[in-house]
PDB file of N, CA and C in Angstrom:
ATOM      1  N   UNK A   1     -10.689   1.489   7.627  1.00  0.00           N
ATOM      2  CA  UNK A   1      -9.431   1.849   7.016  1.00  0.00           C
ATOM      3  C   UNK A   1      -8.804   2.947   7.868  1.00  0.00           C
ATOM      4  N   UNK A   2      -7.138   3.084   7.636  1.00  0.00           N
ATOM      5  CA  UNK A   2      -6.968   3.712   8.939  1.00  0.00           C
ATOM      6  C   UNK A   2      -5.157   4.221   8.258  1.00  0.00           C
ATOM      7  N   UNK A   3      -4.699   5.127   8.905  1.00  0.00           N
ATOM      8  CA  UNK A   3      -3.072   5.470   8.545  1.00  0.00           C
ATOM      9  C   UNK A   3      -2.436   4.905  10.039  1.00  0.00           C
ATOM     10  N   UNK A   4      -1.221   4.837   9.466  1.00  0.00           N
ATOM     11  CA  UNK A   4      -0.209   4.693  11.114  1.00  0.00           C
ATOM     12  C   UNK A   4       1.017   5.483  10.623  1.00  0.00           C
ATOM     13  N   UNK A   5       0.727   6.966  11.035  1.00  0.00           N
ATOM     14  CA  UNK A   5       2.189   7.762  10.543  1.00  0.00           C
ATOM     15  C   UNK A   5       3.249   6.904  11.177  1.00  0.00           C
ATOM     16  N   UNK A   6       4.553   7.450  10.090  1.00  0.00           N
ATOM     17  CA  UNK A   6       5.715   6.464  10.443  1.00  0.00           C
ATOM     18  C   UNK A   6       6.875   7.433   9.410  1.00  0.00           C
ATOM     19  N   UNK A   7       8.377   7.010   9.846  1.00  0.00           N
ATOM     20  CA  UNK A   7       9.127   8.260   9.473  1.00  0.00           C
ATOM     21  C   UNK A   7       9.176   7.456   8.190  1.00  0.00           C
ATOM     22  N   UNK A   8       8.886   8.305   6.923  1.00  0.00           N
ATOM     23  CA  UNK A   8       9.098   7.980   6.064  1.00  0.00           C
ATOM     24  C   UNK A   8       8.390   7.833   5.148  1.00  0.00           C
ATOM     25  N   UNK A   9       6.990   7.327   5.741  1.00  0.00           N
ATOM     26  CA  UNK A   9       6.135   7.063   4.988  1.00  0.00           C
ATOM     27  C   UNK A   9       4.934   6.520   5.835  1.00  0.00           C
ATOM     28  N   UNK A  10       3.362   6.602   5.095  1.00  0.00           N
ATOM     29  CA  UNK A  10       2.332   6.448   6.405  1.00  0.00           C
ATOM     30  C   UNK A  10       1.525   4.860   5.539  1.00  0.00           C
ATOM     31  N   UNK A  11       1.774   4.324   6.397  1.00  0.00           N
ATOM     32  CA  UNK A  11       1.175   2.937   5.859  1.00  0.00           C
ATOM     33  C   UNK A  11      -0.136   2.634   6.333  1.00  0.00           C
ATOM     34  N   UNK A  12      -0.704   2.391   5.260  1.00  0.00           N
ATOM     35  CA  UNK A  12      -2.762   2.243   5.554  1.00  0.00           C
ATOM     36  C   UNK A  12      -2.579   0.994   6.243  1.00  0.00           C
ATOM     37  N   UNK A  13      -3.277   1.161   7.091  1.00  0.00           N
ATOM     38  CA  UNK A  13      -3.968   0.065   7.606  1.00  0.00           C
ATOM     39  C   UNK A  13      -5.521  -0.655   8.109  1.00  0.00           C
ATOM     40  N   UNK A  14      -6.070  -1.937   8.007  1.00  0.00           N
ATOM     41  CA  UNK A  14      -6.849  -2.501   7.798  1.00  0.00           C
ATOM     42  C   UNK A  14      -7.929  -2.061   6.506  1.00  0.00           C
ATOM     43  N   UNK A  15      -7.505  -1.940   5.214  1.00  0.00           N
ATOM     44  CA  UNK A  15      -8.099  -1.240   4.325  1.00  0.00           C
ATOM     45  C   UNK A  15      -9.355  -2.611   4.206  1.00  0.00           C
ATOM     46  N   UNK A  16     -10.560  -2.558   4.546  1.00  0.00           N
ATOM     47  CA  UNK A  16     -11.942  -3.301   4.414  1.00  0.00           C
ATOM     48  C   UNK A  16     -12.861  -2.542   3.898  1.00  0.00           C
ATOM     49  N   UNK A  17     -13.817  -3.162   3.261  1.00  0.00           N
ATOM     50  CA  UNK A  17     -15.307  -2.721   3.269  1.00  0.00           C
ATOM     51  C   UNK A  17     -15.824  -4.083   3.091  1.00  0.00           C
ATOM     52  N   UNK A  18     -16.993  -3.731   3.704  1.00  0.00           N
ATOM     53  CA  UNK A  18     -17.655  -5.024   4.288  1.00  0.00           C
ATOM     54  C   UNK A  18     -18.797  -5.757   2.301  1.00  0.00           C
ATOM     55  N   UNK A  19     -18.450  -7.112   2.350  1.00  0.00           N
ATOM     56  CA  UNK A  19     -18.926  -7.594   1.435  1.00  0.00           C
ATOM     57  C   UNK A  19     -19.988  -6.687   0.657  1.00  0.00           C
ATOM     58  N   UNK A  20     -20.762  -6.864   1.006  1.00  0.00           N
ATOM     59  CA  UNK A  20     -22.240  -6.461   0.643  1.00  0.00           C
ATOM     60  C   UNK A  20     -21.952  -4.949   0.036  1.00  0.00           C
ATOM     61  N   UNK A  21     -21.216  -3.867   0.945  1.00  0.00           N
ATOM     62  CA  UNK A  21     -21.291  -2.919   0.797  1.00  0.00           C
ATOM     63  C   UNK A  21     -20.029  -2.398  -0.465  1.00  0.00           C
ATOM     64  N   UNK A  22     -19.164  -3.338  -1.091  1.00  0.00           N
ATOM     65  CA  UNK A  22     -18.238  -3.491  -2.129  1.00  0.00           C
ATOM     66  C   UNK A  22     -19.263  -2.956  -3.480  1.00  0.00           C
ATOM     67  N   UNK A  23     -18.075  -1.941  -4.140  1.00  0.00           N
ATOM     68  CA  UNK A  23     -18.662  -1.928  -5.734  1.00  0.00           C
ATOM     69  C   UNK A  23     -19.619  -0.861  -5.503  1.00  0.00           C
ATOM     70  N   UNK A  24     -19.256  -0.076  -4.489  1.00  0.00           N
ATOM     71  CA  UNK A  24     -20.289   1.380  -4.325  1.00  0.00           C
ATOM     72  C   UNK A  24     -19.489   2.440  -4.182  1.00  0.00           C
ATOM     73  N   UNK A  25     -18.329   2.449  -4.072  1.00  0.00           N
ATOM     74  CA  UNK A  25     -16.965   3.528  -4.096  1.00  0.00           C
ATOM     75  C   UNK A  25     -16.737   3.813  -2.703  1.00  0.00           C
ATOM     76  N   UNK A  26     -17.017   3.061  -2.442  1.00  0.00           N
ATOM     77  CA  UNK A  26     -16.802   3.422  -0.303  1.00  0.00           C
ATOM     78  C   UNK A  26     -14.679   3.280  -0.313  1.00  0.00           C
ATOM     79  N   UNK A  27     -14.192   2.305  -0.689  1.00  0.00           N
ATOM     80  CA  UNK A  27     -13.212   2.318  -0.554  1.00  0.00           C
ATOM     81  C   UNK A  27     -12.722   2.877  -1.174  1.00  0.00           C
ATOM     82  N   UNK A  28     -12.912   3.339  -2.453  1.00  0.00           N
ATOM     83  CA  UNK A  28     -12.068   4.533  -2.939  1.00  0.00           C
ATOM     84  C   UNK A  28     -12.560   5.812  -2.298  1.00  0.00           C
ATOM     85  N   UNK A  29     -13.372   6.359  -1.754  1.00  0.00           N
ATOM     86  CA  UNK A  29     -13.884   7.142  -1.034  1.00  0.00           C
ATOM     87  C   UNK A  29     -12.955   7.381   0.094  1.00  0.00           C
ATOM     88  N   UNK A  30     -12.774   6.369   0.792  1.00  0.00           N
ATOM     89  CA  UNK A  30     -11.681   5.867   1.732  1.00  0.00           C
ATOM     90  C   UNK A  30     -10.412   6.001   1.894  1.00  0.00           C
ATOM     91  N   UNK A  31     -10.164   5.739   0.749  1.00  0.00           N
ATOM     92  CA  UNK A  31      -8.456   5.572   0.368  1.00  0.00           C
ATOM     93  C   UNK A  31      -8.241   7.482  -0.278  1.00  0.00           C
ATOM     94  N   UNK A  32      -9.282   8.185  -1.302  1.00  0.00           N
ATOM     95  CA  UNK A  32      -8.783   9.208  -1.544  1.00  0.00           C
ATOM     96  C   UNK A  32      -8.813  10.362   0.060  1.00  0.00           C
ATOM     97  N   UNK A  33      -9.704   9.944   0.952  1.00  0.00           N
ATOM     98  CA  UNK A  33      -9.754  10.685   2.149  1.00  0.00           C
ATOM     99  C   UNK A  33      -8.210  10.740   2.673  1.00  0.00           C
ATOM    100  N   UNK A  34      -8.097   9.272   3.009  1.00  0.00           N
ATOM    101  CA  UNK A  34      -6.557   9.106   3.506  1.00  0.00           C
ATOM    102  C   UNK A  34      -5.643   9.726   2.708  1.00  0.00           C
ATOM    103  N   UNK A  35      -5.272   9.880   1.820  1.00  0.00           N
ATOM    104  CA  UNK A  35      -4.638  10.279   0.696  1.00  0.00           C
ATOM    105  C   UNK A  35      -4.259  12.071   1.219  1.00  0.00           C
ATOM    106  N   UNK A  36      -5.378  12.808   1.325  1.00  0.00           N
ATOM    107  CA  UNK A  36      -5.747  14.061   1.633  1.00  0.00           C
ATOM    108  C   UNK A  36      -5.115  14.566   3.071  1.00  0.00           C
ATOM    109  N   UNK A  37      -5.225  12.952   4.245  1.00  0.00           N
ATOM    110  CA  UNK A  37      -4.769  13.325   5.525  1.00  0.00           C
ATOM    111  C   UNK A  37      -3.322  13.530   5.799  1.00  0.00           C
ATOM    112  N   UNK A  38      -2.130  13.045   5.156  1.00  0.00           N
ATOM    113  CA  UNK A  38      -0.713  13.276   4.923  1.00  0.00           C
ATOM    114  C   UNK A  38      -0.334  13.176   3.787  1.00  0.00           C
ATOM    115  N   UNK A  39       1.031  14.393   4.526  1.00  0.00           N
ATOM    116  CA  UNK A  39       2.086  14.558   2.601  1.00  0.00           C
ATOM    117  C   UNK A  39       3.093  13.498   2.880  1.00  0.00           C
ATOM    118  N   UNK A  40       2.682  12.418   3.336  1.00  0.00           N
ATOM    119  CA  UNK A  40       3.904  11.528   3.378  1.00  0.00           C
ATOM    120  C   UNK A  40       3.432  10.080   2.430  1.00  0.00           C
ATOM    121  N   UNK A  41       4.131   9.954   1.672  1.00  0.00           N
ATOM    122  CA  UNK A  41       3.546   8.588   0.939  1.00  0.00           C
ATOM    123  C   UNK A  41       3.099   7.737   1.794  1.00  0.00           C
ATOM    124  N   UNK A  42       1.790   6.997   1.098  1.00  0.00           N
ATOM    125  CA  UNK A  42       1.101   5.825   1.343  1.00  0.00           C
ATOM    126  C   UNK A  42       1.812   4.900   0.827  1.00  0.00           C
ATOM    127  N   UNK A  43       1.742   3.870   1.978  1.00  0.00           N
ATOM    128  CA  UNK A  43       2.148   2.304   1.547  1.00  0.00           C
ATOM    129  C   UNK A  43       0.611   1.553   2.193  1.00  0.00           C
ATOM    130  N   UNK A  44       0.463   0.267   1.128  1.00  0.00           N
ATOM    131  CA  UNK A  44      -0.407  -0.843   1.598  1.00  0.00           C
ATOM    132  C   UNK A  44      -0.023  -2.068   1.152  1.00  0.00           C
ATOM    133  N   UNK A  45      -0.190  -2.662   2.498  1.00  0.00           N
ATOM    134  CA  UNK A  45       0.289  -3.634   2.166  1.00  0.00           C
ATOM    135  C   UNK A  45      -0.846  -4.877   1.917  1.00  0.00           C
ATOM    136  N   UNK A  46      -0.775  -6.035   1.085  1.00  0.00           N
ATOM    137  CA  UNK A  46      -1.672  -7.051   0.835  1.00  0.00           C
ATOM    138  C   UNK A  46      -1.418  -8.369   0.440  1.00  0.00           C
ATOM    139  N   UNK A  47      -2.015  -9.332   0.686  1.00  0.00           N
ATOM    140  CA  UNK A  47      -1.543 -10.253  -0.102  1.00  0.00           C
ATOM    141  C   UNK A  47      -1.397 -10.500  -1.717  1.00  0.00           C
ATOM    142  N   UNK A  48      -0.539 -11.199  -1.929  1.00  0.00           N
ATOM    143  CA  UNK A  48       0.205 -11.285  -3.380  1.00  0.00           C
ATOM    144  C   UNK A  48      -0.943 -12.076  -4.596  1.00  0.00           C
ATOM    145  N   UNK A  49      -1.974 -12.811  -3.818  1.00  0.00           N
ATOM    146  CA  UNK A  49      -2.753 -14.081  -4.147  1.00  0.00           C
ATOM    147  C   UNK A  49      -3.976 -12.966  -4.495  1.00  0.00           C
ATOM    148  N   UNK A  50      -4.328 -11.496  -3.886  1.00  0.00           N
ATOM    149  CA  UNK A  50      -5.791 -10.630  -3.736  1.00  0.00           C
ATOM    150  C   UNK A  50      -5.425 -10.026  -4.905  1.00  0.00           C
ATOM    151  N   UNK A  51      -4.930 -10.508  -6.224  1.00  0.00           N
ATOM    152  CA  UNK A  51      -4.833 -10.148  -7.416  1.00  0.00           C
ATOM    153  C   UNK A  51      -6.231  -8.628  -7.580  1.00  0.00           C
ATOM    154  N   UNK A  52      -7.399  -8.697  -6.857  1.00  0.00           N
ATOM    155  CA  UNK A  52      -8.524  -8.194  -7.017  1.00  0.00           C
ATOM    156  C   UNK A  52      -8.104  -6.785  -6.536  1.00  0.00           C
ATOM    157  N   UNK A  53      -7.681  -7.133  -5.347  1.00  0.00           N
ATOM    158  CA  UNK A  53      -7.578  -5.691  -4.317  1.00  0.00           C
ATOM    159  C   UNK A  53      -6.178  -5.241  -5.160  1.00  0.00           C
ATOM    160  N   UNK A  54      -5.241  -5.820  -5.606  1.00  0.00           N
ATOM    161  CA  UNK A  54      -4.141  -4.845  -6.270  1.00  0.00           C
ATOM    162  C   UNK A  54      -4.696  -4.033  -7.750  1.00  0.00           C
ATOM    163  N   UNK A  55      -5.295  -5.093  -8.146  1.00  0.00           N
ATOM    164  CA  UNK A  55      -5.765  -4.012  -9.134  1.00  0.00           C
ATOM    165  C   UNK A  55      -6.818  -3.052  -8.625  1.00  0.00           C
ATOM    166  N   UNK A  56      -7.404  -2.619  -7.191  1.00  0.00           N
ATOM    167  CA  UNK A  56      -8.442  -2.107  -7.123  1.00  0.00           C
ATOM    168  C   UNK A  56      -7.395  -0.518  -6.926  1.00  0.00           C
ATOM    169  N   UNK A  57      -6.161  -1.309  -6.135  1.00  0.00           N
ATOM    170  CA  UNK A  57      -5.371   0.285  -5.745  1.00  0.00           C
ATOM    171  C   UNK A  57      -4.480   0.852  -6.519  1.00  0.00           C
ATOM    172  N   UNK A  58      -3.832  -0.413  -7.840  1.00  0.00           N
ATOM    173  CA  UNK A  58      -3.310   0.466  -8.935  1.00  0.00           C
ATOM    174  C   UNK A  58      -4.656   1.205  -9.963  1.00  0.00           C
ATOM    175  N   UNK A  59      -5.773   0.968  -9.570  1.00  0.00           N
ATOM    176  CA  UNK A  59      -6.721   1.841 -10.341  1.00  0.00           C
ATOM    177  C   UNK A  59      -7.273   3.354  -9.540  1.00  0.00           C
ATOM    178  N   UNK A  60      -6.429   3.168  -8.347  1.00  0.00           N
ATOM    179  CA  UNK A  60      -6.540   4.532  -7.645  1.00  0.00           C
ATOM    180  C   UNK A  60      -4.957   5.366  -7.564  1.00  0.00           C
ATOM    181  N   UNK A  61      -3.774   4.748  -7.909  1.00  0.00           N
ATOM    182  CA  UNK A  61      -2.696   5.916  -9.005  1.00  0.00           C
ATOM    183  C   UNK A  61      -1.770   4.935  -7.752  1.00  0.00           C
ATOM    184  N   UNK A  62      -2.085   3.562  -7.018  1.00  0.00           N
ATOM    185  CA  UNK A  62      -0.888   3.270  -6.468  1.00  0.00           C
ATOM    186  C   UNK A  62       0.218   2.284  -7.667  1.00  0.00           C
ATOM    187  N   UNK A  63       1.062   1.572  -7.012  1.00  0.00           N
ATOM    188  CA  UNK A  63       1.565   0.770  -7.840  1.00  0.00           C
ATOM    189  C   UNK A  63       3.139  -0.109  -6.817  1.00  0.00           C
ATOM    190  N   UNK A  64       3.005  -1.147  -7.214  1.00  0.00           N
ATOM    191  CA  UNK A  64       3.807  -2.344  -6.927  1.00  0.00           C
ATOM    192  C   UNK A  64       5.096  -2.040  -6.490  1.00  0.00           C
ATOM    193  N   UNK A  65       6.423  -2.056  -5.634  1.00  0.00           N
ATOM    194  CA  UNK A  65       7.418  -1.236  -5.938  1.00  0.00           C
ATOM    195  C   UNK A  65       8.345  -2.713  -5.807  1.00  0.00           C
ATOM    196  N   UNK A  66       9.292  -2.558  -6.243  1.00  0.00           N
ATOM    197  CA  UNK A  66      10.181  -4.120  -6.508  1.00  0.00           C
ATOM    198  C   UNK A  66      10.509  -5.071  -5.315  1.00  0.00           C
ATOM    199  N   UNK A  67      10.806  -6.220  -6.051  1.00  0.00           N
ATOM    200  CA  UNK A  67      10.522  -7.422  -5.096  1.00  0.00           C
ATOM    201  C   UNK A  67      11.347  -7.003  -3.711  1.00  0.00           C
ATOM    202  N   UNK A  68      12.806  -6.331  -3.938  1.00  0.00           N
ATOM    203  CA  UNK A  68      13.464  -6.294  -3.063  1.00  0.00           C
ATOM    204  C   UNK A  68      13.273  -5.006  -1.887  1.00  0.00           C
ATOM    205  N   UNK A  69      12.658  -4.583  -2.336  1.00  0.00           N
ATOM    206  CA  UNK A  69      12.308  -3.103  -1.695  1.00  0.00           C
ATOM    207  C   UNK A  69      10.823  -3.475  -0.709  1.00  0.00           C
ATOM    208  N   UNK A  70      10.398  -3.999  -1.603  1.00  0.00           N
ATOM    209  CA  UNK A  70       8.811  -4.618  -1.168  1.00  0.00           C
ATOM    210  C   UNK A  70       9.243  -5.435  -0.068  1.00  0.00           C
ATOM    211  N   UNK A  71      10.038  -6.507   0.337  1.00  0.00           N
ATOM    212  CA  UNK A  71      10.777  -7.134   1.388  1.00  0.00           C
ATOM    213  C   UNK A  71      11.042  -6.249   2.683  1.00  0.00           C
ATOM    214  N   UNK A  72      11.941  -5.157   2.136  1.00  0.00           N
ATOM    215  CA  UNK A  72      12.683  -4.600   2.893  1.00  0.00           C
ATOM    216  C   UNK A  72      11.633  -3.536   3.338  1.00  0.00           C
ATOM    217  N   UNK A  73      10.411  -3.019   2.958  1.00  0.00           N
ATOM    218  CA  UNK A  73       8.827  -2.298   4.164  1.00  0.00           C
ATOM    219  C   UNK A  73       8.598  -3.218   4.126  1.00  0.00           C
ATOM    220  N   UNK A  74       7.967  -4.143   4.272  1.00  0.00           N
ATOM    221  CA  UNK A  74       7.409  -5.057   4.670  1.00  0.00           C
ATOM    222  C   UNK A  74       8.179  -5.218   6.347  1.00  0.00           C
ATOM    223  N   UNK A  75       9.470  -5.503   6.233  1.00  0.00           N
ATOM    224  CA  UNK A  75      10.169  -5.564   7.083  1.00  0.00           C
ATOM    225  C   UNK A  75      10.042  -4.552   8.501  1.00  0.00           C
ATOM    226  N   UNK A  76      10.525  -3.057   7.704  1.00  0.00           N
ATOM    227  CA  UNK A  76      10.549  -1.597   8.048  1.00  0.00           C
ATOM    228  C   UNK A  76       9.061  -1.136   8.839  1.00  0.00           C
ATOM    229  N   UNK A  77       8.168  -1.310   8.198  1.00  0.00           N
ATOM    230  CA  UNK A  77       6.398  -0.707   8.500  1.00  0.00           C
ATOM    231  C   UNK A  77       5.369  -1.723   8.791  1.00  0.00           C
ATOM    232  N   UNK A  78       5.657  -2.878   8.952  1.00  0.00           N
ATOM    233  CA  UNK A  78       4.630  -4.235   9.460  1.00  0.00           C
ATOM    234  C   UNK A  78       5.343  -5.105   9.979  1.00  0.00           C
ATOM    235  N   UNK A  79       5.195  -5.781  11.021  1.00  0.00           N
ATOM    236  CA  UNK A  79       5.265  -6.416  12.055  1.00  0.00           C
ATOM    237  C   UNK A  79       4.874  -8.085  11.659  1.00  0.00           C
ATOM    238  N   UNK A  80       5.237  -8.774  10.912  1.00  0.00           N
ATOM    239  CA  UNK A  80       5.141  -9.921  10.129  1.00  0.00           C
ATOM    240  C   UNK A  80       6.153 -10.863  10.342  1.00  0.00           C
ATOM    241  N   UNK A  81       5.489 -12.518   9.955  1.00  0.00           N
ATOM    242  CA  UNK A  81       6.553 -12.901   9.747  1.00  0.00           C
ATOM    243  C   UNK A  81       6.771 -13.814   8.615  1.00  0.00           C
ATOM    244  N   UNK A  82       8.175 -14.062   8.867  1.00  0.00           N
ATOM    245  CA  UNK A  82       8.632 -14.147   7.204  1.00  0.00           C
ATOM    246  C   UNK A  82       8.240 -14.616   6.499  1.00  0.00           C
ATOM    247  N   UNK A  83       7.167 -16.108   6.626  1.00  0.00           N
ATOM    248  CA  UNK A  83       5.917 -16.432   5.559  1.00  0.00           C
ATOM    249  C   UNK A  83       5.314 -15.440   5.042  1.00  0.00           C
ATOM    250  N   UNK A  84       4.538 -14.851   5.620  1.00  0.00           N
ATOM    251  CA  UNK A  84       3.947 -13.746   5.273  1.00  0.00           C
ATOM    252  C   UNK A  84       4.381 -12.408   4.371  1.00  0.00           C
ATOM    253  N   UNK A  85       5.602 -12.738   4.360  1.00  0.00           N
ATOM    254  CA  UNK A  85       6.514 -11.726   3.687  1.00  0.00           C
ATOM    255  C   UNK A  85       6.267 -12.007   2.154  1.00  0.00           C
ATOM    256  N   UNK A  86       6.566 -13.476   2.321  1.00  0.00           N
ATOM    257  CA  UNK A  86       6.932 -14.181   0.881  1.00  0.00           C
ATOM    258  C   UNK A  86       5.478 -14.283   0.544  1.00  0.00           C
ATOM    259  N   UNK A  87       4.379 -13.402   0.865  1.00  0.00           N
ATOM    260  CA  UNK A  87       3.197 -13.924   0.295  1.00  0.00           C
ATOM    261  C   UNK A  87       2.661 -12.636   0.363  1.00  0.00           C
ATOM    262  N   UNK A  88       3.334 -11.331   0.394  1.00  0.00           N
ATOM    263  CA  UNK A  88       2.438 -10.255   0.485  1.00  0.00           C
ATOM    264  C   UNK A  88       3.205  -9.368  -0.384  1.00  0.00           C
ATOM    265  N   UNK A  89       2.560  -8.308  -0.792  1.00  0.00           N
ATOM    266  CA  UNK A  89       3.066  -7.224  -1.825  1.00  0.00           C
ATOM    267  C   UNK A  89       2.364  -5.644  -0.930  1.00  0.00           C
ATOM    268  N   UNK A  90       3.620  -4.908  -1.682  1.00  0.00           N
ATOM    269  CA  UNK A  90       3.145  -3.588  -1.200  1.00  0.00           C
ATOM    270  C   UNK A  90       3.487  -2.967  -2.087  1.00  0.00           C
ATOM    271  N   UNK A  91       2.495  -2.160  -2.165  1.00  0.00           N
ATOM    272  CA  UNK A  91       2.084  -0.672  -3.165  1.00  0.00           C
ATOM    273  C   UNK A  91       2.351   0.730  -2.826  1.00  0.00           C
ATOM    274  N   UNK A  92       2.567   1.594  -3.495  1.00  0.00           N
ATOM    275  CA  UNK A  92       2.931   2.497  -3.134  1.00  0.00           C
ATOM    276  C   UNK A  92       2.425   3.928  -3.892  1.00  0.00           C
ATOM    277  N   UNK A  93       1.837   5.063  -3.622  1.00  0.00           N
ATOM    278  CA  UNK A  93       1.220   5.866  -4.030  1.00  0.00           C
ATOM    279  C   UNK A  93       2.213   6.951  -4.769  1.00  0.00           C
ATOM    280  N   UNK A  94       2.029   7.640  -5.731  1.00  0.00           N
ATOM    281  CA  UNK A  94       3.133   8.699  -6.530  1.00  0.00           C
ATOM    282  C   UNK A  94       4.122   9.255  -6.119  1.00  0.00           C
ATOM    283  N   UNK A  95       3.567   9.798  -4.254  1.00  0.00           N
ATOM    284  CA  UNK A  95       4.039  10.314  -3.448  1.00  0.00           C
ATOM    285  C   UNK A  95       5.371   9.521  -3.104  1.00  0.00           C
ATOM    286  N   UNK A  96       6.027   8.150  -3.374  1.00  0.00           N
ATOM    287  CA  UNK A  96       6.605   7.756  -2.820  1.00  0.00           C
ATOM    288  C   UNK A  96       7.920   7.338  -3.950  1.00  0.00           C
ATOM    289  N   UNK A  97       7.055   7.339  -5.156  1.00  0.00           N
ATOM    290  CA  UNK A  97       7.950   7.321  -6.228  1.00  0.00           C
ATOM    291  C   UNK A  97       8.756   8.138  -6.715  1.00  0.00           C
ATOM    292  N   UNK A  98       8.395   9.680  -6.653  1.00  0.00           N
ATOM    293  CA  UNK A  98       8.714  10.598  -7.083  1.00  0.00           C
ATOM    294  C   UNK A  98       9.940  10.918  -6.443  1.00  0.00           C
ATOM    295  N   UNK A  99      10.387  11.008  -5.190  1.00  0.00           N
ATOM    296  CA  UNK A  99      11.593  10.936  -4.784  1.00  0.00           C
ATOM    297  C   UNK A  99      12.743   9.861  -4.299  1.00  0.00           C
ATOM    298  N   UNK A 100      11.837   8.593  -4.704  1.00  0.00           N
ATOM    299  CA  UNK A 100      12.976   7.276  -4.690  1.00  0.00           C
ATOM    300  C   UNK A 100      12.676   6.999  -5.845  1.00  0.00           C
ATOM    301  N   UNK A 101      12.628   6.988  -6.955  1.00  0.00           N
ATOM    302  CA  UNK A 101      12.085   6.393  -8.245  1.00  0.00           C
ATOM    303  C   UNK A 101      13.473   5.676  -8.802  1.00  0.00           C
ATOM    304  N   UNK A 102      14.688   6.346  -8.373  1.00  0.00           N
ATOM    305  CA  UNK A 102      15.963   5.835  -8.977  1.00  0.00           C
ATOM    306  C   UNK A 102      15.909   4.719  -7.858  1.00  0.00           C
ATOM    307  N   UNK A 103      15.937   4.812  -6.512  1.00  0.00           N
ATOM    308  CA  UNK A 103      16.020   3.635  -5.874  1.00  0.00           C
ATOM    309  C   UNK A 103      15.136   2.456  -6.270  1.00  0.00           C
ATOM    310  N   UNK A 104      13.844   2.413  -6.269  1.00  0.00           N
ATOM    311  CA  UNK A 104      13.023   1.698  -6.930  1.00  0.00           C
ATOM    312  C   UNK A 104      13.459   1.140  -8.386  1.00  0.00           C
ATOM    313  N   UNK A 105      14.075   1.899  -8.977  1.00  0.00           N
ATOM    314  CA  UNK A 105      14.767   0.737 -10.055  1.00  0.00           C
ATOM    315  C   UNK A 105      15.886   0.187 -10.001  1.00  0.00           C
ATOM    316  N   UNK A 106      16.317   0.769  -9.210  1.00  0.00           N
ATOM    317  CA  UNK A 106      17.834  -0.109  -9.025  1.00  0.00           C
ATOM    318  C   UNK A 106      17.710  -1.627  -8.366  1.00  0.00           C
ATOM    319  N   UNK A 107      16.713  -1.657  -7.323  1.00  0.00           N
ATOM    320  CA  UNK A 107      16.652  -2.569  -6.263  1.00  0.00           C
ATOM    321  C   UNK A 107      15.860  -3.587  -7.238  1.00  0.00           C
TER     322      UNK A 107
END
């Protein structure tokens, strides 16, 4: 697991733990480290289908931010293409809500 500062916001990247080693708190271990390394909101991004892994990071204080916004980082902070768009979701940590929260509902 890994950050890639970026203006605006620092988007995790390759968030893994290896099979076997799942269900021992390594990745939340992981994710609160990162958390600690910048004051710039976390984004992660995942697929829409890993129903598992979204609930693993809204149970660590992230959360979903709207379809149209979710498009538009996706766009902004990953390097994708547009299949992939329509099949992935991104989350977003408190840090990111707290000062777009009106944008986030509008969009």
């Amino acid at each position: 697991m890994g950050i890639q500062y970026a203006q605006g916001a620092t988007p995790i990247r390759h968030a893994y733990v290896y099979t076997v080693e799942k269900r021992h708190g390594i990745g939340g271990k992981l994710l609160s480290s990162l958390c600690k390394q910048t004051a710039s909101p976390l984004l992660i991004g995942t697929w829409a289908d890993a129903v598992w892994a979204v609930h693993l990071y809204e149970k660590d204080g992230f959360r979903l931010v709207s379809q149209e916004l979710n498009n538009r980082l996706l766009r902004e902070y990953w390097s994708i293409r547009d299949r992939r768009i329509e099949t992935s979701v991104v989350l977003a940590n408190q840090k990111w809500f707290d000062p777009h929260e009106t944008e986030a509902i509008n969009l």
